[in-house]
C-alpha atoms as a PDB file:
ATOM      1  CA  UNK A   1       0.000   0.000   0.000  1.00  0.00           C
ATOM      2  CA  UNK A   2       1.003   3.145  -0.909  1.00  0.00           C
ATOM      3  CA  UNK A   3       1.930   5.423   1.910  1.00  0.00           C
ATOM      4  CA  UNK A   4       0.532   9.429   0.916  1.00  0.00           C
ATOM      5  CA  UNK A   5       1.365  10.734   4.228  1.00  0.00           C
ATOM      6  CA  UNK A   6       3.636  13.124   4.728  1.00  0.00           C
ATOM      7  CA  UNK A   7       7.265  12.910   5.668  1.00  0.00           C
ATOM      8  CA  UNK A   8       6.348  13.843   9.741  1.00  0.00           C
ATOM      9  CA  UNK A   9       3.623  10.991  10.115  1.00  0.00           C
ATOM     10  CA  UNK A  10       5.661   8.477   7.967  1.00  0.00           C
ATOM     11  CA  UNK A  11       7.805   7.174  10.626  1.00  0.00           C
ATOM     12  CA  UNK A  12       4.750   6.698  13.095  1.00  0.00           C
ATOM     13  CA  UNK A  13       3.100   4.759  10.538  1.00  0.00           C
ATOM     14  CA  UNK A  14       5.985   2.584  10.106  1.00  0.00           C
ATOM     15  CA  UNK A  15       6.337   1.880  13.457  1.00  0.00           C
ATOM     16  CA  UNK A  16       2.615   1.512  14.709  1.00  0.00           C
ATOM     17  CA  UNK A  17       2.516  -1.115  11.420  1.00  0.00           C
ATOM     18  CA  UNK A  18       5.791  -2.552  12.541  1.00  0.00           C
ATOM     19  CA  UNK A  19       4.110  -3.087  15.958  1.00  0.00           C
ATOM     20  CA  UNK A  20       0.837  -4.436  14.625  1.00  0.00           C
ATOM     21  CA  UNK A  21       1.329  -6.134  11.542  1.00  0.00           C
ATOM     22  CA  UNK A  22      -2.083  -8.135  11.810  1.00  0.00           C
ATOM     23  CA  UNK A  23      -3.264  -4.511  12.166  1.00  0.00           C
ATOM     24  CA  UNK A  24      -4.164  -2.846  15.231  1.00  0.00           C
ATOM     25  CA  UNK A  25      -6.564  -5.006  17.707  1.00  0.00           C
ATOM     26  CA  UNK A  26      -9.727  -2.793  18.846  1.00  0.00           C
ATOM     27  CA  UNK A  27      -8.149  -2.764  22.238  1.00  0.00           C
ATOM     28  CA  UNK A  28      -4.878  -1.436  21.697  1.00  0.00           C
ATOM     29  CA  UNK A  29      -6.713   1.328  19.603  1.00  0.00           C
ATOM     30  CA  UNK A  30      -7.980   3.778  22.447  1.00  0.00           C
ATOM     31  CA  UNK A  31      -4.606   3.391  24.003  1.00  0.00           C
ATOM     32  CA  UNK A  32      -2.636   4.195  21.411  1.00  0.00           C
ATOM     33  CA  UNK A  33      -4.387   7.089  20.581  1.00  0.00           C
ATOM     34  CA  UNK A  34      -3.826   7.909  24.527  1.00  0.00           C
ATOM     35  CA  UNK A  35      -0.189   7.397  24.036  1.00  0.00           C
ATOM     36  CA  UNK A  36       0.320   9.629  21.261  1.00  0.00           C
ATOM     37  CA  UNK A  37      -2.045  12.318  21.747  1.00  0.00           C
ATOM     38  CA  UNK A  38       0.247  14.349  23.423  1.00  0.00           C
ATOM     39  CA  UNK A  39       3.125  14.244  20.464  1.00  0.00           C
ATOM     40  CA  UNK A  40       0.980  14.734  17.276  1.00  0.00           C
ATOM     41  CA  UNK A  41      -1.390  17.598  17.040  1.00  0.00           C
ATOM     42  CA  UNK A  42      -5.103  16.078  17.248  1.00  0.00           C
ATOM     43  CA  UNK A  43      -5.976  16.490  12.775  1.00  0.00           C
ATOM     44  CA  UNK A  44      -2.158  14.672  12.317  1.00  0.00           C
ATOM     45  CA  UNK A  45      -3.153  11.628  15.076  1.00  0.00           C
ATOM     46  CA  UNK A  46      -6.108  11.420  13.025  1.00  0.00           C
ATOM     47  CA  UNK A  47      -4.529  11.139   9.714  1.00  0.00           C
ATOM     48  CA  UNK A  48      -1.944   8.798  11.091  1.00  0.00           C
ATOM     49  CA  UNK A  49      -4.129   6.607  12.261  1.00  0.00           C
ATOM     50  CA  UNK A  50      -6.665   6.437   9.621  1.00  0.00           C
ATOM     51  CA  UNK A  51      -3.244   5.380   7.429  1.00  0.00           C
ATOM     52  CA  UNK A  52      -2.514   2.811   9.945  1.00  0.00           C
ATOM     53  CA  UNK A  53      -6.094   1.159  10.528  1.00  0.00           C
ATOM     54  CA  UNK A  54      -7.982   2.363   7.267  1.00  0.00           C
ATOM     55  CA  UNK A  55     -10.520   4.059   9.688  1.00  0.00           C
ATOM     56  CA  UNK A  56     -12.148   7.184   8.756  1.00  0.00           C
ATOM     57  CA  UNK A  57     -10.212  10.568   9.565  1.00  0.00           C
ATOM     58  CA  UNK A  58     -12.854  12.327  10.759  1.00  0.00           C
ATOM     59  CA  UNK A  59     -14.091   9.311  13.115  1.00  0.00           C
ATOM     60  CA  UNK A  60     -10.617   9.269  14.390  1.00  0.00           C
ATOM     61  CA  UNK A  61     -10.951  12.778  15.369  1.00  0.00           C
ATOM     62  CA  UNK A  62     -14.185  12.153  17.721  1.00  0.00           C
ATOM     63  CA  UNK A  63     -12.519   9.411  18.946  1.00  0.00           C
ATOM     64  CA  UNK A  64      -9.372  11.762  20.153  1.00  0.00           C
ATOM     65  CA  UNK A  65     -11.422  14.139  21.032  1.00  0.00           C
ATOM     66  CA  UNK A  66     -13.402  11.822  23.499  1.00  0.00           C
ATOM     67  CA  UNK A  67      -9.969   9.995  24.925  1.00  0.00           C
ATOM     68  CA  UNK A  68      -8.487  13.693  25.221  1.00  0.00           C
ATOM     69  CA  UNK A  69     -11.704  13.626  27.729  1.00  0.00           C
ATOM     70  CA  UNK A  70     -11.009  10.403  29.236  1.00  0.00           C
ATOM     71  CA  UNK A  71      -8.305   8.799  29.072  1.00  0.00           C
ATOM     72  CA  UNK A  72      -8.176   4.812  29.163  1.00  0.00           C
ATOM     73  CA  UNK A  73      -6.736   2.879  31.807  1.00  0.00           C
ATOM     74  CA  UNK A  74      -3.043   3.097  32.562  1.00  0.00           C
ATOM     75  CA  UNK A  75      -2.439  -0.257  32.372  1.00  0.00           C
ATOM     76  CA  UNK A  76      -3.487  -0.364  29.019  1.00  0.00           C
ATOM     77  CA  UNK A  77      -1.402   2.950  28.097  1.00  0.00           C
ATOM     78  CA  UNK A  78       1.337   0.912  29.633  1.00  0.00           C
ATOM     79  CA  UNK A  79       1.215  -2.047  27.323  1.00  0.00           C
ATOM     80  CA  UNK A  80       0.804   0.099  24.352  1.00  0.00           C
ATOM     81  CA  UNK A  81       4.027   1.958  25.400  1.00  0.00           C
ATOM     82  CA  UNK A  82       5.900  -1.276  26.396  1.00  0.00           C
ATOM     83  CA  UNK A  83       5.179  -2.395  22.977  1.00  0.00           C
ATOM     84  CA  UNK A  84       5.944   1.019  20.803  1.00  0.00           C
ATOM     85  CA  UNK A  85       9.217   1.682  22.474  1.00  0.00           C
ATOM     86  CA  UNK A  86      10.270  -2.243  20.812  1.00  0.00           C
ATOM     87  CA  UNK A  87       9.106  -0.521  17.288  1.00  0.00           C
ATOM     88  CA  UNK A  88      10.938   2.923  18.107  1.00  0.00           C
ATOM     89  CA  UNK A  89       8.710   5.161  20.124  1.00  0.00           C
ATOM     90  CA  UNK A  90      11.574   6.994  21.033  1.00  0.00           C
ATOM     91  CA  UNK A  91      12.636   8.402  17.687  1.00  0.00           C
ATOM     92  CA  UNK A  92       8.981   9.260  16.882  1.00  0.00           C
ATOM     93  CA  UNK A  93       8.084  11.433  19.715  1.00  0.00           C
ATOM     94  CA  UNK A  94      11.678  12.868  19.516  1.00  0.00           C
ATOM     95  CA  UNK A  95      10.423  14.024  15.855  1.00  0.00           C
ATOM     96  CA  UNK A  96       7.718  16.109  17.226  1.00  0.00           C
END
């Protein structure tokens, strides 16, 4: 699949695919958007993430919008983080 996004999401995408390469489980979805809400602007998250799950941009959006609100469970944050920093969470949020 061709990726169209540009140059500052790219390396997110390759490492949220890199970390889900089945594609991202409903569970670790909420999470992950709590993880990296506070590195991408809320419109970018929302483009990244529609690249990486082929979800709808603007549904992405509400659903920042409403973890922004309230947040998931930090044990689920946790595992999402656990998991990212394997694929290189590090150098992502270092881009921002």
């Amino acid at each position: 699949m061709p990726d169209t996004l540009p140059p500052t999401l790219s390396g997110a995408a390759h490492m949220l695919r890199s970390a889900y390469p089945g594609g991202m489980p409903e569970t670790a979805y909420v999470a992950v958007l709590a993880l990296l809400y506070e590195h991408f602007s809320d419109r970018n998250l929302a483009e990244l993430m529609a690249a990486v799950t082929g979800k709808d941009a603007a549904t992405i959006l509400n659903d920042v919008y409403a973890c922004a609100s309230s947040r998931p469970e930090a044990a689920a944050i946790a595992a999402a983080r656990r998991l990212l920093e394997r694929h290189g969470l590090q150098a992502v949020c270092a881009e921002d």
